[in-house]
PDB file of N, CA and C in Angstrom:
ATOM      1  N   UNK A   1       0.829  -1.179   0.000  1.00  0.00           N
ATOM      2  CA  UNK A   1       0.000   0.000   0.000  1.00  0.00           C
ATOM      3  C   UNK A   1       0.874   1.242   0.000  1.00  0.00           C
ATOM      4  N   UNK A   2       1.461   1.609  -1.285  1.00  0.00           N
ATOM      5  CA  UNK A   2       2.258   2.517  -1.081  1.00  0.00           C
ATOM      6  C   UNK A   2       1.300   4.008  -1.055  1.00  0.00           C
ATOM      7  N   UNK A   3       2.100   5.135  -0.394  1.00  0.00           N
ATOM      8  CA  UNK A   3       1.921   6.616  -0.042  1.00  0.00           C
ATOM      9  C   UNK A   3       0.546   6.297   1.397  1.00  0.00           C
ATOM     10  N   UNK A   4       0.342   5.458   1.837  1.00  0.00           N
ATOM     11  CA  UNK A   4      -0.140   4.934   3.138  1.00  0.00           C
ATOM     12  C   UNK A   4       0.944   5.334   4.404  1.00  0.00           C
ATOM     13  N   UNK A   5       0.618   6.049   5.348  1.00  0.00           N
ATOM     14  CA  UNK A   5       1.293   6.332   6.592  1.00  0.00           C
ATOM     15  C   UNK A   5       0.518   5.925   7.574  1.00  0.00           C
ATOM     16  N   UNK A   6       1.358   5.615   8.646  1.00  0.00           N
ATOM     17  CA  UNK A   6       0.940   5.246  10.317  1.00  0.00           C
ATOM     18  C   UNK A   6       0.599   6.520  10.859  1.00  0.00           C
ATOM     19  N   UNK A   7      -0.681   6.604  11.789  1.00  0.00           N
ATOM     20  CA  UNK A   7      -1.111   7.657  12.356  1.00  0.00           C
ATOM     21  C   UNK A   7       0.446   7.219  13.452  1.00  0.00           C
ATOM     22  N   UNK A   8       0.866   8.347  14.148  1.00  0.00           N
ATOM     23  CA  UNK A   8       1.751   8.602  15.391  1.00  0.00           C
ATOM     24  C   UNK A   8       1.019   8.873  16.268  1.00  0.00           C
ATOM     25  N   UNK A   9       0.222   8.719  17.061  1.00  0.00           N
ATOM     26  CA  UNK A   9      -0.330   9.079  17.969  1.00  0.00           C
ATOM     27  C   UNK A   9       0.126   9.942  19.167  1.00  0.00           C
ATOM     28  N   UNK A  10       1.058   8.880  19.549  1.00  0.00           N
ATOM     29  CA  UNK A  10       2.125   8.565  20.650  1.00  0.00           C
ATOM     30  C   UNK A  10       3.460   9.071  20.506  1.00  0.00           C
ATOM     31  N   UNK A  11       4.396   9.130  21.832  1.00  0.00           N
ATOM     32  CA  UNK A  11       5.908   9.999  21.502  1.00  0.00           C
ATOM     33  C   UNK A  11       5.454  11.158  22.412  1.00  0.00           C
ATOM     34  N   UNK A  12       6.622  12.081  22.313  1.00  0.00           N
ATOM     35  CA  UNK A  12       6.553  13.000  23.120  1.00  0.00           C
ATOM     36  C   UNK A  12       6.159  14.482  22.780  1.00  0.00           C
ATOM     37  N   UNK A  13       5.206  15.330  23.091  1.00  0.00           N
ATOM     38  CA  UNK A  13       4.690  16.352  22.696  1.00  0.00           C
ATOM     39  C   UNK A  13       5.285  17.554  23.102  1.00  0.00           C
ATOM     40  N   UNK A  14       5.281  18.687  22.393  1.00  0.00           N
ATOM     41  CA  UNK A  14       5.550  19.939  21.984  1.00  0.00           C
ATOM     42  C   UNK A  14       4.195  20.914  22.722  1.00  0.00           C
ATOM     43  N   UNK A  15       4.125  22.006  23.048  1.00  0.00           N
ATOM     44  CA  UNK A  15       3.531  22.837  23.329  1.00  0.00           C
ATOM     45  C   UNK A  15       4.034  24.298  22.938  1.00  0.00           C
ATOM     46  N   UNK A  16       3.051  24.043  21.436  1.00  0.00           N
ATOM     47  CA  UNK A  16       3.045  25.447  20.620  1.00  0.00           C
ATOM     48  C   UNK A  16       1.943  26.948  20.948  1.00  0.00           C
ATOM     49  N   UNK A  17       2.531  27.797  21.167  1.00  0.00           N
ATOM     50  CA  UNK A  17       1.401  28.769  21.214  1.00  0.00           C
ATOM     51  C   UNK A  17       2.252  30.054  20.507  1.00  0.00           C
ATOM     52  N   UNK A  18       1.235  30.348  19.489  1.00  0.00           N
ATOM     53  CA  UNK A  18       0.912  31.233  18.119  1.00  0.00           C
ATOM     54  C   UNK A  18       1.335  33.081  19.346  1.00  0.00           C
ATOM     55  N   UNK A  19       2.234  33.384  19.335  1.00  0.00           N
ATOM     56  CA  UNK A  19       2.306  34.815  20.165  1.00  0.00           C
ATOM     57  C   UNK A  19       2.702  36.342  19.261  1.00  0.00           C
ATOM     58  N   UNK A  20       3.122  35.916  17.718  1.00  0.00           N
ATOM     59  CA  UNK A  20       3.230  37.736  17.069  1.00  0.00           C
ATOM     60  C   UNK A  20       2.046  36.939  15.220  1.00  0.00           C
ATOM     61  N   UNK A  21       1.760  38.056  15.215  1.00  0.00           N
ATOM     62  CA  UNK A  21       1.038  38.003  13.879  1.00  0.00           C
ATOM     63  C   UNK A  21       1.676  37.733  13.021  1.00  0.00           C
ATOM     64  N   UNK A  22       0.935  36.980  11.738  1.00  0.00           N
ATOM     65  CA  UNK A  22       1.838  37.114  10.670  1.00  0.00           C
ATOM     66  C   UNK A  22       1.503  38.252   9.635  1.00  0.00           C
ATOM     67  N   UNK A  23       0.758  39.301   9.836  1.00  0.00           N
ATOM     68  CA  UNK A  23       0.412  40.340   9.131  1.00  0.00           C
ATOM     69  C   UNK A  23       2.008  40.723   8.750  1.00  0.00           C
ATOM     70  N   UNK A  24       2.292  40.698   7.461  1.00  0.00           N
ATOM     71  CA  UNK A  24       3.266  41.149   6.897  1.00  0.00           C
ATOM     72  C   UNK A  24       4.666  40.472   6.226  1.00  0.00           C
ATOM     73  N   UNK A  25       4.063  39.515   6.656  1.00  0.00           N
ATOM     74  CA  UNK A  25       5.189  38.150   6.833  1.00  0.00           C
ATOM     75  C   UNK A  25       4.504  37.106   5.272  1.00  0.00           C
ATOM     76  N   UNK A  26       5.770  36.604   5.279  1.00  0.00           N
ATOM     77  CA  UNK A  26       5.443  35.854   3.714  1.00  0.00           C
ATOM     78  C   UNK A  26       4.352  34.591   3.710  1.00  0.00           C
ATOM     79  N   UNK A  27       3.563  34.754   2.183  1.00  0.00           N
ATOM     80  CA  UNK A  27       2.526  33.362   2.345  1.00  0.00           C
ATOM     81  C   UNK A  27       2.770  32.499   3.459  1.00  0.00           C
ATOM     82  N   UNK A  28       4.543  31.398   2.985  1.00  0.00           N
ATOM     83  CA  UNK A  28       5.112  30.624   3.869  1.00  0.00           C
ATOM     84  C   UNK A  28       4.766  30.556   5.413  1.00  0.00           C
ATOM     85  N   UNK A  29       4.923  31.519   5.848  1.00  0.00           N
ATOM     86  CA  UNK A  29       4.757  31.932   7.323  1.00  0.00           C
ATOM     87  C   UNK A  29       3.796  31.629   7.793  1.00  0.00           C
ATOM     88  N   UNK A  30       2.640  32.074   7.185  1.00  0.00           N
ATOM     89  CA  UNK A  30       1.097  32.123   7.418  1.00  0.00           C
ATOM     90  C   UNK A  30       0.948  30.312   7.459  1.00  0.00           C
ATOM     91  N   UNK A  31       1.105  29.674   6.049  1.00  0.00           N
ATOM     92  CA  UNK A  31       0.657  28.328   5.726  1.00  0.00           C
ATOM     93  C   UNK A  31       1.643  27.594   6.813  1.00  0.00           C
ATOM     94  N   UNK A  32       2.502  27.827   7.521  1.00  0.00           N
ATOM     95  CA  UNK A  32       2.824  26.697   8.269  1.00  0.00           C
ATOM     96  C   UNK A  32       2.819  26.886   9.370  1.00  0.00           C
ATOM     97  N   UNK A  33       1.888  28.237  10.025  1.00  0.00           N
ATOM     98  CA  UNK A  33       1.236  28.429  11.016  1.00  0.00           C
ATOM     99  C   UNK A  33      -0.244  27.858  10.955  1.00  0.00           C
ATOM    100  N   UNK A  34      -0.960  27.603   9.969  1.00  0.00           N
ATOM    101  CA  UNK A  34      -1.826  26.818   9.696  1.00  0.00           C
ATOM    102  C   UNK A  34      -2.011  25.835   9.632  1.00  0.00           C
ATOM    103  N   UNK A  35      -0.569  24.683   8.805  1.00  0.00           N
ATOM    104  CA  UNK A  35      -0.207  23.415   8.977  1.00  0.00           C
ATOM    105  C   UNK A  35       0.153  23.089  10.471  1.00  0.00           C
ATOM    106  N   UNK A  36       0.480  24.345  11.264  1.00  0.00           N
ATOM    107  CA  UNK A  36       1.171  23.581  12.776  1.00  0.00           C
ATOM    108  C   UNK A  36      -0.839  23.579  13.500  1.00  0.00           C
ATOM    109  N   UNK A  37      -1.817  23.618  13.455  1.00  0.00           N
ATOM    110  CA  UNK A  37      -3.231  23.588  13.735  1.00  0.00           C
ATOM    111  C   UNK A  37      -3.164  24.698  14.548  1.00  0.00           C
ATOM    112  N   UNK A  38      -2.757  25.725  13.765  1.00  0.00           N
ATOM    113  CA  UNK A  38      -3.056  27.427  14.700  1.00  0.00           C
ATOM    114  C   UNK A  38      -3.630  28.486  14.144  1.00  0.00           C
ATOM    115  N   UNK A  39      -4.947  28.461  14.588  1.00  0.00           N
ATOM    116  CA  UNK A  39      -6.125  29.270  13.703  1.00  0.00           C
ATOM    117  C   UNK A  39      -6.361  30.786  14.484  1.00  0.00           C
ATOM    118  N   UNK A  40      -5.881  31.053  15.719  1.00  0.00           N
ATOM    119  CA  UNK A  40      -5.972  32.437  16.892  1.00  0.00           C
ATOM    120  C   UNK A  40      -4.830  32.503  17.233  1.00  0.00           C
ATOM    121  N   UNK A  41      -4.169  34.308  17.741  1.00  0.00           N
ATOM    122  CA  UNK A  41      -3.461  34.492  18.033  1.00  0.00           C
ATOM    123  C   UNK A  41      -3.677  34.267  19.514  1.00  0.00           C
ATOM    124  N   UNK A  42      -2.661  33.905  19.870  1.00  0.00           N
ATOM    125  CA  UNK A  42      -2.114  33.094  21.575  1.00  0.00           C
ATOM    126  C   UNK A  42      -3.448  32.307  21.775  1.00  0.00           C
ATOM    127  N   UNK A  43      -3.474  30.872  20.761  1.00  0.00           N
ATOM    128  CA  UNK A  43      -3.935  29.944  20.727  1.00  0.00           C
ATOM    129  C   UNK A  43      -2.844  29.018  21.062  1.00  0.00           C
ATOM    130  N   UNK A  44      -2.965  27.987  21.657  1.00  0.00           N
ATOM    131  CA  UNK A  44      -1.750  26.914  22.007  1.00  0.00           C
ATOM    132  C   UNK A  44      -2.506  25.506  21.669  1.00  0.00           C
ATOM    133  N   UNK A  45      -1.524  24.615  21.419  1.00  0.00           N
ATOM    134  CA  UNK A  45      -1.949  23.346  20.485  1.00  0.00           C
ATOM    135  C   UNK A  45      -0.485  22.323  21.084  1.00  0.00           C
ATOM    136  N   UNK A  46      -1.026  21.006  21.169  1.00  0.00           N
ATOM    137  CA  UNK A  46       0.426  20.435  21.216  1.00  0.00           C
ATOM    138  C   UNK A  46       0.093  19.177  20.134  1.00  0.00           C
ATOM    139  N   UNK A  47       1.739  19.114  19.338  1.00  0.00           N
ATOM    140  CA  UNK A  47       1.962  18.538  18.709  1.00  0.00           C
ATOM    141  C   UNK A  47       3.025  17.598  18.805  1.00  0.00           C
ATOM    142  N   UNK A  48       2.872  16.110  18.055  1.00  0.00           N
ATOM    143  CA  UNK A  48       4.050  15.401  18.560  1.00  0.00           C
ATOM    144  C   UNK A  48       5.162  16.063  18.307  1.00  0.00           C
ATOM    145  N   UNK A  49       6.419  15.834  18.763  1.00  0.00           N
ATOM    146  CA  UNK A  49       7.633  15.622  18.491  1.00  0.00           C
ATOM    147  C   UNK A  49       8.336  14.934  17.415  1.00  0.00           C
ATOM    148  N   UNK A  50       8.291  15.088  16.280  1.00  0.00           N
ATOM    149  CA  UNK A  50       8.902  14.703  15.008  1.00  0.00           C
ATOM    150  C   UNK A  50       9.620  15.879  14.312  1.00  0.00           C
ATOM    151  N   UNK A  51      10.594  15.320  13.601  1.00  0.00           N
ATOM    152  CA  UNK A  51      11.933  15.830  12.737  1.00  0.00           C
ATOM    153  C   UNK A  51      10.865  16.959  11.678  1.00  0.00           C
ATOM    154  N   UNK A  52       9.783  16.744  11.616  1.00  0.00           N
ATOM    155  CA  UNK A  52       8.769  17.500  10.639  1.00  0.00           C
ATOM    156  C   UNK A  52       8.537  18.584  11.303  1.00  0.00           C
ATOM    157  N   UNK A  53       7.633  18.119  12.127  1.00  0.00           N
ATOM    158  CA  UNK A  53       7.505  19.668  13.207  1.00  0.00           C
ATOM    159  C   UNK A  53       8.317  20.393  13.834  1.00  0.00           C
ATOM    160  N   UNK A  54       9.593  19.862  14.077  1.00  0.00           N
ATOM    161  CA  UNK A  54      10.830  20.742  13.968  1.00  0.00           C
ATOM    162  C   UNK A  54      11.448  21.551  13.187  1.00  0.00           C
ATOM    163  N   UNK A  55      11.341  20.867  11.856  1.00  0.00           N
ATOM    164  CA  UNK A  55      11.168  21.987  10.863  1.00  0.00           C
ATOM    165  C   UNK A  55      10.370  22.689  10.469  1.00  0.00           C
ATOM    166  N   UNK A  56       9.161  22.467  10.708  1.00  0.00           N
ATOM    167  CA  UNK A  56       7.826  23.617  10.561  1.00  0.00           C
ATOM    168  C   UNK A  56       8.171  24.977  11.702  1.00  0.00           C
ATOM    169  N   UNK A  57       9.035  24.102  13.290  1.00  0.00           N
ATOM    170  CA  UNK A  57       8.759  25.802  14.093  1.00  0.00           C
ATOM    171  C   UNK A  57      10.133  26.379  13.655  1.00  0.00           C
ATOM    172  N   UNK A  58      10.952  25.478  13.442  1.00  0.00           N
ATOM    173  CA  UNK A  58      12.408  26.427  13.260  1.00  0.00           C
ATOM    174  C   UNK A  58      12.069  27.542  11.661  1.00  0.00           C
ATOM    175  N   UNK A  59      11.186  27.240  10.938  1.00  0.00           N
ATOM    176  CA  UNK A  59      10.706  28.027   9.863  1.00  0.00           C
ATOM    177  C   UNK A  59       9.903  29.007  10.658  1.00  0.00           C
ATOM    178  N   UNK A  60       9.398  29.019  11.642  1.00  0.00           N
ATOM    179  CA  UNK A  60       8.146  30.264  11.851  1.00  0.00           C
ATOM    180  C   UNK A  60       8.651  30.487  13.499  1.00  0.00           C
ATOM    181  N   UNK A  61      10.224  29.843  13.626  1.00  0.00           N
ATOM    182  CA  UNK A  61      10.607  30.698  15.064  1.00  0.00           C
ATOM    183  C   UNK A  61      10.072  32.167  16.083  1.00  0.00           C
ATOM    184  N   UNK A  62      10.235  33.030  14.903  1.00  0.00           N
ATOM    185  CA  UNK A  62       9.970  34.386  15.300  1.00  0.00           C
ATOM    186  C   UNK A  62       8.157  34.796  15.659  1.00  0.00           C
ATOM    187  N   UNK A  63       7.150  33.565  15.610  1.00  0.00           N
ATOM    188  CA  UNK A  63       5.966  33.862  15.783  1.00  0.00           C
ATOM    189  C   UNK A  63       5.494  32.921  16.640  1.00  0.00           C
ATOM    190  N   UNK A  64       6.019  32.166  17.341  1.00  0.00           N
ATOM    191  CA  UNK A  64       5.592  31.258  18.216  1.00  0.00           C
ATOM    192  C   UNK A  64       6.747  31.019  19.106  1.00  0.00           C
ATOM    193  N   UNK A  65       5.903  30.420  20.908  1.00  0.00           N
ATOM    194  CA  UNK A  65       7.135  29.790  21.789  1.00  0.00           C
ATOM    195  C   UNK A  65       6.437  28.730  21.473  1.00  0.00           C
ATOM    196  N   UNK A  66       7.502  27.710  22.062  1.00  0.00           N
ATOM    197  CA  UNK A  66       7.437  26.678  22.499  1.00  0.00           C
ATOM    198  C   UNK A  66       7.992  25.940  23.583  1.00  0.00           C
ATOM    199  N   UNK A  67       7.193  24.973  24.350  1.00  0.00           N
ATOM    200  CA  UNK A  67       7.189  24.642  25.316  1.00  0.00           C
ATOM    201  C   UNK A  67       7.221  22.512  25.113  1.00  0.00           C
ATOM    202  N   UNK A  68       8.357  22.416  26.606  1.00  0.00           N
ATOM    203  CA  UNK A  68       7.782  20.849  26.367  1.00  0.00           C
ATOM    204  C   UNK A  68       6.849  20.485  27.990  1.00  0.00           C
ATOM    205  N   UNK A  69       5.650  20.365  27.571  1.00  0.00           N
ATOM    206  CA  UNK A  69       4.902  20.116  28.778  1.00  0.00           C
ATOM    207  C   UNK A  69       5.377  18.876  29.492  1.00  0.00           C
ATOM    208  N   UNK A  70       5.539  19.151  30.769  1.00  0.00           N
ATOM    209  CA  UNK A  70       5.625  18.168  31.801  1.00  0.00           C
ATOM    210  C   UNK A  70       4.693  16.900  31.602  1.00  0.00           C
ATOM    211  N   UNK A  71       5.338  15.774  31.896  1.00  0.00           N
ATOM    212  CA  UNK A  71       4.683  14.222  31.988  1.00  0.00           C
ATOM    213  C   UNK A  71       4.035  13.970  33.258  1.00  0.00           C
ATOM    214  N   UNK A  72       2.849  13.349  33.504  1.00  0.00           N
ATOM    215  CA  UNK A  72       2.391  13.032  34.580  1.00  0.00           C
ATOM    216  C   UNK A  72       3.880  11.913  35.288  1.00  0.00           C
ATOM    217  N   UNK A  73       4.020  11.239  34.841  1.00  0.00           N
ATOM    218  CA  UNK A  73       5.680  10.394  35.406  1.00  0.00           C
ATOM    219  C   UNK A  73       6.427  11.442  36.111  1.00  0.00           C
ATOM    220  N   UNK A  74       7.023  12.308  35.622  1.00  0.00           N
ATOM    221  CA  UNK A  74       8.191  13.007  35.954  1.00  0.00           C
ATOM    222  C   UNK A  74       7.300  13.837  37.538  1.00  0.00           C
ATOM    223  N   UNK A  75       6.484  14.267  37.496  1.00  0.00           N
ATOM    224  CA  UNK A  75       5.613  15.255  38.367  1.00  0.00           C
ATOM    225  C   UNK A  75       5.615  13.540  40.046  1.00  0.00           C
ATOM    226  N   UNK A  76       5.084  12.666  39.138  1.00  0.00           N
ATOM    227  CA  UNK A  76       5.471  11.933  40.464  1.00  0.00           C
ATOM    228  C   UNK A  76       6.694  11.337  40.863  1.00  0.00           C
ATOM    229  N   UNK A  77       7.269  11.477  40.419  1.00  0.00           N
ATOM    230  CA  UNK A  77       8.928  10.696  40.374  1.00  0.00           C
ATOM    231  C   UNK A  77       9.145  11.453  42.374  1.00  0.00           C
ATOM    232  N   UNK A  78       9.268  12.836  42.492  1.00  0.00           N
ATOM    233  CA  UNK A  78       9.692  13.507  43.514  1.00  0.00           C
ATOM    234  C   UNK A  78       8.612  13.542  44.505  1.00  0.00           C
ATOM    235  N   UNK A  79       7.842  12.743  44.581  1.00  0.00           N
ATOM    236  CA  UNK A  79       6.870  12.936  45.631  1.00  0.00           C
ATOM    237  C   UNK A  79       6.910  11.663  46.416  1.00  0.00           C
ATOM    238  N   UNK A  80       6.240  11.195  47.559  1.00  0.00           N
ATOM    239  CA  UNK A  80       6.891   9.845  48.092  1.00  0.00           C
ATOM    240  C   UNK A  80       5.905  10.415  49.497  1.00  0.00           C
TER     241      UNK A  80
END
Protein backbone atom coordinates (compact mmCIF):
# COMPACT_ATOMS: atom_id res chain seq x y z
CA UNK A 1 0.00 0.00 0.00
CA UNK A 2 2.26 2.52 -1.08
CA UNK A 3 1.92 6.62 -0.04
CA UNK A 4 -0.14 4.93 3.14
CA UNK A 5 1.29 6.33 6.59
CA UNK A 6 0.94 5.25 10.32
CA UNK A 7 -1.11 7.66 12.36
CA UNK A 8 1.75 8.60 15.39
CA UNK A 9 -0.33 9.08 17.97
CA UNK A 10 2.12 8.57 20.65
CA UNK A 11 5.91 10.00 21.50
CA UNK A 12 6.55 13.00 23.12
CA UNK A 13 4.69 16.35 22.70
CA UNK A 14 5.55 19.94 21.98
CA UNK A 15 3.53 22.84 23.33
CA UNK A 16 3.05 25.45 20.62
CA UNK A 17 1.40 28.77 21.21
CA UNK A 18 0.91 31.23 18.12
CA UNK A 19 2.31 34.82 20.16
CA UNK A 20 3.23 37.74 17.07
CA UNK A 21 1.04 38.00 13.88
CA UNK A 22 1.84 37.11 10.67
CA UNK A 23 0.41 40.34 9.13
CA UNK A 24 3.27 41.15 6.90
CA UNK A 25 5.19 38.15 6.83
CA UNK A 26 5.44 35.85 3.71
CA UNK A 27 2.53 33.36 2.35
CA UNK A 28 5.11 30.62 3.87
CA UNK A 29 4.76 31.93 7.32
CA UNK A 30 1.10 32.12 7.42
CA UNK A 31 0.66 28.33 5.73
CA UNK A 32 2.82 26.70 8.27
CA UNK A 33 1.24 28.43 11.02
CA UNK A 34 -1.83 26.82 9.70
CA UNK A 35 -0.21 23.42 8.98
CA UNK A 36 1.17 23.58 12.78
CA UNK A 37 -3.23 23.59 13.74
CA UNK A 38 -3.06 27.43 14.70
CA UNK A 39 -6.13 29.27 13.70
CA UNK A 40 -5.97 32.44 16.89
CA UNK A 41 -3.46 34.49 18.03
CA UNK A 42 -2.11 33.09 21.57
CA UNK A 43 -3.93 29.94 20.73
CA UNK A 44 -1.75 26.91 22.01
CA UNK A 45 -1.95 23.35 20.49
CA UNK A 46 0.43 20.44 21.22
CA UNK A 47 1.96 18.54 18.71
CA UNK A 48 4.05 15.40 18.56
CA UNK A 49 7.63 15.62 18.49
CA UNK A 50 8.90 14.70 15.01
CA UNK A 51 11.93 15.83 12.74
CA UNK A 52 8.77 17.50 10.64
CA UNK A 53 7.51 19.67 13.21
CA UNK A 54 10.83 20.74 13.97
CA UNK A 55 11.17 21.99 10.86
CA UNK A 56 7.83 23.62 10.56
CA UNK A 57 8.76 25.80 14.09
CA UNK A 58 12.41 26.43 13.26
CA UNK A 59 10.71 28.03 9.86
CA UNK A 60 8.15 30.26 11.85
CA UNK A 61 10.61 30.70 15.06
CA UNK A 62 9.97 34.39 15.30
CA UNK A 63 5.97 33.86 15.78
CA UNK A 64 5.59 31.26 18.22
CA UNK A 65 7.13 29.79 21.79
CA UNK A 66 7.44 26.68 22.50
CA UNK A 67 7.19 24.64 25.32
CA UNK A 68 7.78 20.85 26.37
CA UNK A 69 4.90 20.12 28.78
CA UNK A 70 5.62 18.17 31.80
CA UNK A 71 4.68 14.22 31.99
CA UNK A 72 2.39 13.03 34.58
CA UNK A 73 5.68 10.39 35.41
CA UNK A 74 8.19 13.01 35.95
CA UNK A 75 5.61 15.25 38.37
CA UNK A 76 5.47 11.93 40.46
CA UNK A 77 8.93 10.70 40.37
CA UNK A 78 9.69 13.51 43.51
CA UNK A 79 6.87 12.94 45.63
CA UNK A 80 6.89 9.85 48.09
Amino acid sequence: MAGKRKATNGGPKLRVTWVKSTIGHKEGARGTIRALGLHRLHETVEVTDTPVIRGMLRRVAFLVTVDEPSTASAKGEGQR
